[in-house]
PDB file of N, CA and C in Angstrom:
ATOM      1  N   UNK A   1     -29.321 -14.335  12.876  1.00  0.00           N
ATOM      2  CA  UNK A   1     -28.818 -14.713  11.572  1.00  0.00           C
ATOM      3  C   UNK A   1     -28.685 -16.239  11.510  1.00  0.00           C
ATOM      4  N   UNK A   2     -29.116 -16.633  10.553  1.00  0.00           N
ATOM      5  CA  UNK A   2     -28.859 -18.284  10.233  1.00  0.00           C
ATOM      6  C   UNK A   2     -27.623 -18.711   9.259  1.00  0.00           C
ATOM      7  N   UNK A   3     -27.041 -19.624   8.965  1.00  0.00           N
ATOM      8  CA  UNK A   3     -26.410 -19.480   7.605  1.00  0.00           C
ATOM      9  C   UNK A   3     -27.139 -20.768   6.808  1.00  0.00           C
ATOM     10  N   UNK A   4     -26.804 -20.557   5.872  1.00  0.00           N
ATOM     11  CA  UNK A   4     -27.237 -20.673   4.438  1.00  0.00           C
ATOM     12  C   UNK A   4     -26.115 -20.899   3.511  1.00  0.00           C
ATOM     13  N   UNK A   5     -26.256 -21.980   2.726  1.00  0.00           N
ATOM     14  CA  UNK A   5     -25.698 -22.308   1.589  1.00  0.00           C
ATOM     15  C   UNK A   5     -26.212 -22.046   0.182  1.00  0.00           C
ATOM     16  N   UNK A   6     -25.805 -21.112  -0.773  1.00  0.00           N
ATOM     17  CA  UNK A   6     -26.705 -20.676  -1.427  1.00  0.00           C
ATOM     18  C   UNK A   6     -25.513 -21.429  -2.946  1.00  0.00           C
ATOM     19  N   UNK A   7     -26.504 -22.127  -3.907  1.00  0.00           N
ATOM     20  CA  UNK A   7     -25.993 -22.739  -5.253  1.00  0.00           C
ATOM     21  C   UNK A   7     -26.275 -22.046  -6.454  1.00  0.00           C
ATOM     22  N   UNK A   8     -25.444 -21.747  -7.118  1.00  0.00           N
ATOM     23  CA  UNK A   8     -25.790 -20.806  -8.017  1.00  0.00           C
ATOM     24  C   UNK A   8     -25.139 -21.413  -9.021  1.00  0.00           C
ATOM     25  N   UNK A   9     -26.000 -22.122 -10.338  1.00  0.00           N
ATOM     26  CA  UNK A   9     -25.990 -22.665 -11.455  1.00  0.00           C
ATOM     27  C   UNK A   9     -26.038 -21.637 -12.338  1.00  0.00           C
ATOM     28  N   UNK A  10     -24.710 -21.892 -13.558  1.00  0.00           N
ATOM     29  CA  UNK A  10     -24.728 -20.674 -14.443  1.00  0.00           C
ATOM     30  C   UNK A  10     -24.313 -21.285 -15.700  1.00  0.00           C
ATOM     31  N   UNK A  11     -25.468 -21.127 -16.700  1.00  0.00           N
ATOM     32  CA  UNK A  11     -24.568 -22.157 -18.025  1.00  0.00           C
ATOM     33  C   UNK A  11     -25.533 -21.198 -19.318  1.00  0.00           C
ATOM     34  N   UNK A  12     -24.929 -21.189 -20.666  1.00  0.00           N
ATOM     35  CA  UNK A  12     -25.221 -20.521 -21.511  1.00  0.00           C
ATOM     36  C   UNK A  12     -26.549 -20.665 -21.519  1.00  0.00           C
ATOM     37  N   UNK A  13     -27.078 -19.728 -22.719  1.00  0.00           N
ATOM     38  CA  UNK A  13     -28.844 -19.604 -22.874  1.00  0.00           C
ATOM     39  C   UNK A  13     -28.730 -20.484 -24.005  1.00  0.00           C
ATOM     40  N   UNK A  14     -29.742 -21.376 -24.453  1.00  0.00           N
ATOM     41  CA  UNK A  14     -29.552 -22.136 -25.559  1.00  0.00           C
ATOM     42  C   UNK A  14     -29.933 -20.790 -26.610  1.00  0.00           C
ATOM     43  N   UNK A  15     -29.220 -21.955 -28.147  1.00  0.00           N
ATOM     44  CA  UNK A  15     -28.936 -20.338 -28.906  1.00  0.00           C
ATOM     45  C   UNK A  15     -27.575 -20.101 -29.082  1.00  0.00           C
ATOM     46  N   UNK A  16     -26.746 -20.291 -27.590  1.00  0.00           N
ATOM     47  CA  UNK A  16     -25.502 -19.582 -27.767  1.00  0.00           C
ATOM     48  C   UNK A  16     -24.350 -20.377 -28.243  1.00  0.00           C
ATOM     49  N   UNK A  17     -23.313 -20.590 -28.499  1.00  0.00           N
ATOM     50  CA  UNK A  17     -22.715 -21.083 -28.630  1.00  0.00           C
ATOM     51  C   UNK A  17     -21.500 -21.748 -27.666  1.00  0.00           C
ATOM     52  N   UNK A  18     -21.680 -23.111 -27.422  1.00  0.00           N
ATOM     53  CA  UNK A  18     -21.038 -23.933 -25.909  1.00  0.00           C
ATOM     54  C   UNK A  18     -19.702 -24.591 -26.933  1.00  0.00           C
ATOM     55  N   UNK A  19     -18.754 -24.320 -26.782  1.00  0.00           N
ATOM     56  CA  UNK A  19     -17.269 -25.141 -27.831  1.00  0.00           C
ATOM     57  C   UNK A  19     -17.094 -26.258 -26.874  1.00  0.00           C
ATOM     58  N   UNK A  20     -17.118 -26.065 -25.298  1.00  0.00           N
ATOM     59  CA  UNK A  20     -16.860 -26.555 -24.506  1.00  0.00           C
ATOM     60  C   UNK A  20     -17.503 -28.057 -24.397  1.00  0.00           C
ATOM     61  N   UNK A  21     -19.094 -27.670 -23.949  1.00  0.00           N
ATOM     62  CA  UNK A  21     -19.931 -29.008 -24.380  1.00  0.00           C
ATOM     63  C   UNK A  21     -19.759 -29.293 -25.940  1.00  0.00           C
ATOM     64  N   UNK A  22     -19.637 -28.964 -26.553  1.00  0.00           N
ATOM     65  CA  UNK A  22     -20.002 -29.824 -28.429  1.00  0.00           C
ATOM     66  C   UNK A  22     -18.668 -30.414 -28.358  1.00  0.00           C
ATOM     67  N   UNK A  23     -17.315 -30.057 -28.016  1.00  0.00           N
ATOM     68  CA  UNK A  23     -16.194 -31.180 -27.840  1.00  0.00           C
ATOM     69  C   UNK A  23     -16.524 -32.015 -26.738  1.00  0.00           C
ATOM     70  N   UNK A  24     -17.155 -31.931 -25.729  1.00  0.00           N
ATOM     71  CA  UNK A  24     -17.243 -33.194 -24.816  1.00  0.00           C
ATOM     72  C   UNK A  24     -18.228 -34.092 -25.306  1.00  0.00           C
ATOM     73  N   UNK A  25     -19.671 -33.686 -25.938  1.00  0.00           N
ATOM     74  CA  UNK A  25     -20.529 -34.384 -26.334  1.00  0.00           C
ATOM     75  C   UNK A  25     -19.911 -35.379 -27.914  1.00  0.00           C
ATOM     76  N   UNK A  26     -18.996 -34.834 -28.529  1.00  0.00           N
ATOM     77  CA  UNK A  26     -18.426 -35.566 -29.403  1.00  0.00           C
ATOM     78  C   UNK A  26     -17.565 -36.761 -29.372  1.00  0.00           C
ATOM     79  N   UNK A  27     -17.074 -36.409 -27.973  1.00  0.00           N
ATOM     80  CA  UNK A  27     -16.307 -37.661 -27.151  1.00  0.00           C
ATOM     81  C   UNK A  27     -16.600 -38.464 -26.856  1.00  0.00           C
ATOM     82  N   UNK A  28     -18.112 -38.018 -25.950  1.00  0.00           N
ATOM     83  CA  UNK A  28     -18.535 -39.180 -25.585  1.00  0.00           C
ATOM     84  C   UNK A  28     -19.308 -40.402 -26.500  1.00  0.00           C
ATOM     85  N   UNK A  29     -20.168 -39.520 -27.684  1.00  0.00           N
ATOM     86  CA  UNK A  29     -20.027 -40.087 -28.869  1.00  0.00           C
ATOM     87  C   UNK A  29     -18.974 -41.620 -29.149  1.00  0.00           C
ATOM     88  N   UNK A  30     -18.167 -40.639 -29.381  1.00  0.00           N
ATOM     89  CA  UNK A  30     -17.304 -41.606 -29.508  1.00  0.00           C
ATOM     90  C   UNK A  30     -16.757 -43.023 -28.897  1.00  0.00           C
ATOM     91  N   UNK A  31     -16.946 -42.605 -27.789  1.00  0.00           N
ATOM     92  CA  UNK A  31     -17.059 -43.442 -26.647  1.00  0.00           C
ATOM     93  C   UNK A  31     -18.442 -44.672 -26.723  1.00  0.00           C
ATOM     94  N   UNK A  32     -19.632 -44.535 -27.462  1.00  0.00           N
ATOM     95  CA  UNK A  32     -20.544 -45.330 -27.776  1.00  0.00           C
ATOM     96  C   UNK A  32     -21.841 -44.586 -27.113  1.00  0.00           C
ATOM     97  N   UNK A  33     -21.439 -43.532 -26.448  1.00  0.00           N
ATOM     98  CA  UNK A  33     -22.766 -43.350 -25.638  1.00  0.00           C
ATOM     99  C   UNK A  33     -23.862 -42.096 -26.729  1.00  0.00           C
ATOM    100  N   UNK A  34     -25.077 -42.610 -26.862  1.00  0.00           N
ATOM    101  CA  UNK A  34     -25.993 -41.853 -27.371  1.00  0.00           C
ATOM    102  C   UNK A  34     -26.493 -40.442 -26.808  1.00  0.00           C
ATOM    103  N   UNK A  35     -26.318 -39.249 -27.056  1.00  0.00           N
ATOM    104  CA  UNK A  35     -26.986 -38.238 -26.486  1.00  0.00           C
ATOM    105  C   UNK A  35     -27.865 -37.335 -27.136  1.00  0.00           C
ATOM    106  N   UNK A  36     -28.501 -36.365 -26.855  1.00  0.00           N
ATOM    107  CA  UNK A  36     -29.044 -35.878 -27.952  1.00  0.00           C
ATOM    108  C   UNK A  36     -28.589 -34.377 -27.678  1.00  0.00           C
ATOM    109  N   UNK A  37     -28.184 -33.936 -26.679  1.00  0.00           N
ATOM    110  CA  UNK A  37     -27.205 -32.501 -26.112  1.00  0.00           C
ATOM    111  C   UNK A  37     -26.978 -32.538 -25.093  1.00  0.00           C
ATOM    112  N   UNK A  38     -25.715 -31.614 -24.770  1.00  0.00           N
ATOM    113  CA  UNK A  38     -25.418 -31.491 -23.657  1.00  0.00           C
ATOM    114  C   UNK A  38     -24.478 -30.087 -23.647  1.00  0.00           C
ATOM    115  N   UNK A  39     -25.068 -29.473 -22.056  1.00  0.00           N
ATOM    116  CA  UNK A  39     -24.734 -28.611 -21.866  1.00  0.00           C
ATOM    117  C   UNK A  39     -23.741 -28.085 -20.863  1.00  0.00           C
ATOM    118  N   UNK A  40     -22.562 -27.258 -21.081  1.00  0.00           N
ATOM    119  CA  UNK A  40     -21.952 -27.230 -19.611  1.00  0.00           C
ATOM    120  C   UNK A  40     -22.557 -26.273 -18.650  1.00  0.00           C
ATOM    121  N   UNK A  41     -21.979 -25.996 -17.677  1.00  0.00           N
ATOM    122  CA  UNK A  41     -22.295 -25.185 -16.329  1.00  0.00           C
ATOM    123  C   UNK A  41     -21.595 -25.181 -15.151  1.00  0.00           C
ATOM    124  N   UNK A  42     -21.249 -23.791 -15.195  1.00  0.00           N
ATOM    125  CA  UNK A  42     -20.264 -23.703 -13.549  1.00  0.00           C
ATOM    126  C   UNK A  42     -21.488 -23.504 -12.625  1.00  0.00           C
ATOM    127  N   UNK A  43     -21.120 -24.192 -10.951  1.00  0.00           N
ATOM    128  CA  UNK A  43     -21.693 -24.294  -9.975  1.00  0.00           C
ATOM    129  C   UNK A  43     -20.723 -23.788  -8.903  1.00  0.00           C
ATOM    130  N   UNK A  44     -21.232 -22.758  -8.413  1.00  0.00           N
ATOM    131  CA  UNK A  44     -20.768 -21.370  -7.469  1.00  0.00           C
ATOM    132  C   UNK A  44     -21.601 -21.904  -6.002  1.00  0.00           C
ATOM    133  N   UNK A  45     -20.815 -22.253  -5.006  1.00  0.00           N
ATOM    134  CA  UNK A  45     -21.467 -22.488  -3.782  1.00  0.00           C
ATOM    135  C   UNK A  45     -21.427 -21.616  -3.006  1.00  0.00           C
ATOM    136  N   UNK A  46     -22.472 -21.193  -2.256  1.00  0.00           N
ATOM    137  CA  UNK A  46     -21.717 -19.445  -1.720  1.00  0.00           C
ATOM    138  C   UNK A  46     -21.943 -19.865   0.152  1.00  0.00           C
ATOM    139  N   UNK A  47     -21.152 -19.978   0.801  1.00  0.00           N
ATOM    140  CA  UNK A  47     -21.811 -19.968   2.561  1.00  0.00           C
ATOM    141  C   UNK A  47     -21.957 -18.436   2.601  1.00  0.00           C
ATOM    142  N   UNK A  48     -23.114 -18.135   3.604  1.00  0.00           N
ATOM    143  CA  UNK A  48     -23.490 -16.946   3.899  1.00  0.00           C
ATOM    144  C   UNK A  48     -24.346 -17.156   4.712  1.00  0.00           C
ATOM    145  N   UNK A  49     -24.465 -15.663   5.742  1.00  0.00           N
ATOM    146  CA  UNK A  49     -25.533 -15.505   6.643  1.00  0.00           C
ATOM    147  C   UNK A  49     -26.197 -14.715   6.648  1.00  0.00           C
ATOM    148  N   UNK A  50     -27.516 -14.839   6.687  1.00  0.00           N
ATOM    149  CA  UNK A  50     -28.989 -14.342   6.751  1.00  0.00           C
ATOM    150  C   UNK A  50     -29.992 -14.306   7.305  1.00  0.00           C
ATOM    151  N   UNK A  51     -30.881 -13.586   7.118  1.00  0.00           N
ATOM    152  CA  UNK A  51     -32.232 -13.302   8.344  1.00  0.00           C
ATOM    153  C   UNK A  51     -32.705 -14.311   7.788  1.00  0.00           C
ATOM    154  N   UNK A  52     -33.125 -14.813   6.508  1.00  0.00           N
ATOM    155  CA  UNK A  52     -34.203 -15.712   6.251  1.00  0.00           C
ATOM    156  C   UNK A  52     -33.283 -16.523   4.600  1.00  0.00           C
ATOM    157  N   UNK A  53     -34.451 -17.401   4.260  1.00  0.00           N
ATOM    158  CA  UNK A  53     -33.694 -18.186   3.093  1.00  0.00           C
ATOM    159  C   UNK A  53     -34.077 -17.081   2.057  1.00  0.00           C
ATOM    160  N   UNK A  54     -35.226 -16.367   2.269  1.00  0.00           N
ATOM    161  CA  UNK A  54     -35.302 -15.304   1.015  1.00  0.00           C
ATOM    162  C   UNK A  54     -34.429 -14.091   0.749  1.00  0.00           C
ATOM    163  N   UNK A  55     -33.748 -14.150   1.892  1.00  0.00           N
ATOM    164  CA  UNK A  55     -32.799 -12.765   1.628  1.00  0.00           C
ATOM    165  C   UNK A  55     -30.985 -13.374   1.486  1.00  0.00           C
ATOM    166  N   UNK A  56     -31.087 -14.552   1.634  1.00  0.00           N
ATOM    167  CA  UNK A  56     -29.981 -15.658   1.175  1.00  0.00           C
ATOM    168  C   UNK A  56     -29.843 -15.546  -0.360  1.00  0.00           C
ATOM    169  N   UNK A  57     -31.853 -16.056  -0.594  1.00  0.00           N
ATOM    170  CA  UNK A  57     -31.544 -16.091  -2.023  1.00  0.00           C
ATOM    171  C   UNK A  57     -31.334 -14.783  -2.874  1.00  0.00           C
ATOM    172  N   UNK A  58     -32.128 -13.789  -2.644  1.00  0.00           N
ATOM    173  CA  UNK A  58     -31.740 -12.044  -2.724  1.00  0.00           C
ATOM    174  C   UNK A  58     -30.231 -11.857  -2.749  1.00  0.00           C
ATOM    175  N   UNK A  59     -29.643 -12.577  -1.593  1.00  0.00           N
ATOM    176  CA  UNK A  59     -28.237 -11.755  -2.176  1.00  0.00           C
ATOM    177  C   UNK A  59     -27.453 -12.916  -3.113  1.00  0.00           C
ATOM    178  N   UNK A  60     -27.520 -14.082  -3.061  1.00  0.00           N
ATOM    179  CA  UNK A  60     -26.832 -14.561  -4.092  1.00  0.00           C
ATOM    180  C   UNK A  60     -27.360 -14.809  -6.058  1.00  0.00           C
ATOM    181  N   UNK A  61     -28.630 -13.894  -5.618  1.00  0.00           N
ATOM    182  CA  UNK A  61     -29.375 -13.340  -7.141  1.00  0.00           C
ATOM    183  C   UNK A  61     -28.665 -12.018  -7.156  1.00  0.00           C
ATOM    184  N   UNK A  62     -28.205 -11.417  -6.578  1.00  0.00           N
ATOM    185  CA  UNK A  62     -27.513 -10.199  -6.497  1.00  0.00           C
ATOM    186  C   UNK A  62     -26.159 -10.172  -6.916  1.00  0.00           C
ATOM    187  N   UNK A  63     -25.525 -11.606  -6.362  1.00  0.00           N
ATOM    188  CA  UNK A  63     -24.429 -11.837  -6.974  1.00  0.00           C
ATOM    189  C   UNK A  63     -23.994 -12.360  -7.907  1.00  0.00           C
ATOM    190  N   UNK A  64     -24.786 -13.137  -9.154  1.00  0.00           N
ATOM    191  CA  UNK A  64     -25.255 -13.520  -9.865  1.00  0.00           C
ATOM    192  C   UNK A  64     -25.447 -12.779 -11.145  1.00  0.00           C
ATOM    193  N   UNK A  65     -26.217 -11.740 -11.103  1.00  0.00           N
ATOM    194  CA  UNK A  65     -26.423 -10.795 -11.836  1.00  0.00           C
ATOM    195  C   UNK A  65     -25.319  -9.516 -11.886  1.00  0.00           C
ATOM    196  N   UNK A  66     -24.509  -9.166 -10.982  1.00  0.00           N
ATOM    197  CA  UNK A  66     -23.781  -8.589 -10.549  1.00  0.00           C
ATOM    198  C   UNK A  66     -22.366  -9.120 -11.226  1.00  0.00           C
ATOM    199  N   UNK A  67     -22.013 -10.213 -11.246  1.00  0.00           N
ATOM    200  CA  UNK A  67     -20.469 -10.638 -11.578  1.00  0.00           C
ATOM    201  C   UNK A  67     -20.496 -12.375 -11.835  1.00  0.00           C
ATOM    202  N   UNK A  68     -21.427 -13.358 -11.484  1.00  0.00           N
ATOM    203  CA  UNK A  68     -21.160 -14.944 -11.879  1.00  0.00           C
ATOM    204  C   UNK A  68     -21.723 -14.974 -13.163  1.00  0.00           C
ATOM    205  N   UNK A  69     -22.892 -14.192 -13.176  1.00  0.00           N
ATOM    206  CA  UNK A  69     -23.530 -14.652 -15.156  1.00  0.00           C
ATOM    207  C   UNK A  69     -22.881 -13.597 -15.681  1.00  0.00           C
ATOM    208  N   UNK A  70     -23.690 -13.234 -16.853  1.00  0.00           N
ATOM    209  CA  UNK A  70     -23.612 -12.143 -17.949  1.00  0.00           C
ATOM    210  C   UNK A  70     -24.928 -12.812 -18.607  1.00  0.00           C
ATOM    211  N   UNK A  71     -25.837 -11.523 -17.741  1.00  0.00           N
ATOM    212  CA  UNK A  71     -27.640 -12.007 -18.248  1.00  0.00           C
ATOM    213  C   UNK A  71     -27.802 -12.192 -19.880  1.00  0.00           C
ATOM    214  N   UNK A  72     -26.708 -11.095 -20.609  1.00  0.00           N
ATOM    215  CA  UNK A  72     -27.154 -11.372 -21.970  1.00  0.00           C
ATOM    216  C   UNK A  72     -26.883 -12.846 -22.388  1.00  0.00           C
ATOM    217  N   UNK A  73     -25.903 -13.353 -22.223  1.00  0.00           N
ATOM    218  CA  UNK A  73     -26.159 -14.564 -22.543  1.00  0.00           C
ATOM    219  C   UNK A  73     -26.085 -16.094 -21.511  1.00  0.00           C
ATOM    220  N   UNK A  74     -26.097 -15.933 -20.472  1.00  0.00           N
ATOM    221  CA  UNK A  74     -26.298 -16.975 -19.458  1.00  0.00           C
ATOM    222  C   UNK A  74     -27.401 -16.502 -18.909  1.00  0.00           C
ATOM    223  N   UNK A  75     -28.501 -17.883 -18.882  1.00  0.00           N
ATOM    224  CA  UNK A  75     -29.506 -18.366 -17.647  1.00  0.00           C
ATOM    225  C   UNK A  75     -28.583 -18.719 -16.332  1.00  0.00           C
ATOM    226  N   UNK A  76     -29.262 -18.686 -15.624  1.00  0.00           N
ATOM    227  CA  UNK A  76     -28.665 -18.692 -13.984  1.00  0.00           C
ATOM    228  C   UNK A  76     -30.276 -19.315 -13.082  1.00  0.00           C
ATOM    229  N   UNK A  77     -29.603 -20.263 -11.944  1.00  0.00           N
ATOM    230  CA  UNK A  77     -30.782 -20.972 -11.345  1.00  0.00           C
ATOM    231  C   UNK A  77     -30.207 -20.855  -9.568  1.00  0.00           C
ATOM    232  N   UNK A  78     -30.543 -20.334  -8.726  1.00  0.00           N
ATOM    233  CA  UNK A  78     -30.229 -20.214  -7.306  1.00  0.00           C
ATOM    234  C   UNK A  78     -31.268 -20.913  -6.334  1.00  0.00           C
ATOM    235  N   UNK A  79     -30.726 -21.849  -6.069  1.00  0.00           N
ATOM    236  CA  UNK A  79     -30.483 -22.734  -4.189  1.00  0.00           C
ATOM    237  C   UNK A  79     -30.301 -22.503  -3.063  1.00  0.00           C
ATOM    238  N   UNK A  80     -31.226 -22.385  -2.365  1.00  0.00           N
ATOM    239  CA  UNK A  80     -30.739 -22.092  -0.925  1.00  0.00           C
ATOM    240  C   UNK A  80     -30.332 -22.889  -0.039  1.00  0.00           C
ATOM    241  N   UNK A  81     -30.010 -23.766   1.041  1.00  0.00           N
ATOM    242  CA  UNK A  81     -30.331 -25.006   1.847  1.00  0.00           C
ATOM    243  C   UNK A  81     -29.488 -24.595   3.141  1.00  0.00           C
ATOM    244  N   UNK A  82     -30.483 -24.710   4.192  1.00  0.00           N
ATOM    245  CA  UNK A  82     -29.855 -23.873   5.344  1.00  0.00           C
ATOM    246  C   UNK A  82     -29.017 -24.563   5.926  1.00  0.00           C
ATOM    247  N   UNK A  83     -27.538 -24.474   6.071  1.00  0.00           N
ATOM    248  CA  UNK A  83     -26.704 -24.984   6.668  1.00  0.00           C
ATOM    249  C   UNK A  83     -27.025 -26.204   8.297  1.00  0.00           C
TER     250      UNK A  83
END
């Protein structure tokens, strides 16, 4: 078994509605800075051990789909990087 650090990026599907980003992007606005969107996203770091980086990434797509997104409306992007 090796371990593995597996990153699991989870932020709405565009389309959906972010309250979160459209008040920060209004701020910064305000602040002088030009943007044209912005989106938020929680980042889930998972340590774990595995036979290989593909079954690293297998289970933290497992966990992912299982309980960090909600496929109907979050995209999700998974990282492996072997400890």
């Amino acid at each position: 078994m090796t371990a593995y650090t597996a990153t699991v990026t989870v932020r709405l599907k565009r389309g959906v509605l972010d309250p979160e980003a459209e008040t920060t992007k209004q701020a910064l606005e305000r602040l002088g800075f030009e943007l044209e969107e912005l989106r938020s996203s929680d980042r889930f770091e998972i340590d774990l051990e595995a036979t290989s980086a593909d079954a690293a990434r297998e289970r933290a797509d497992e966990m992912a789909e299982r309980l960090l997104a909600n496929p109907t409306i979050h995209d999700y992007d998974v990282e492996v990087d072997e400890r």
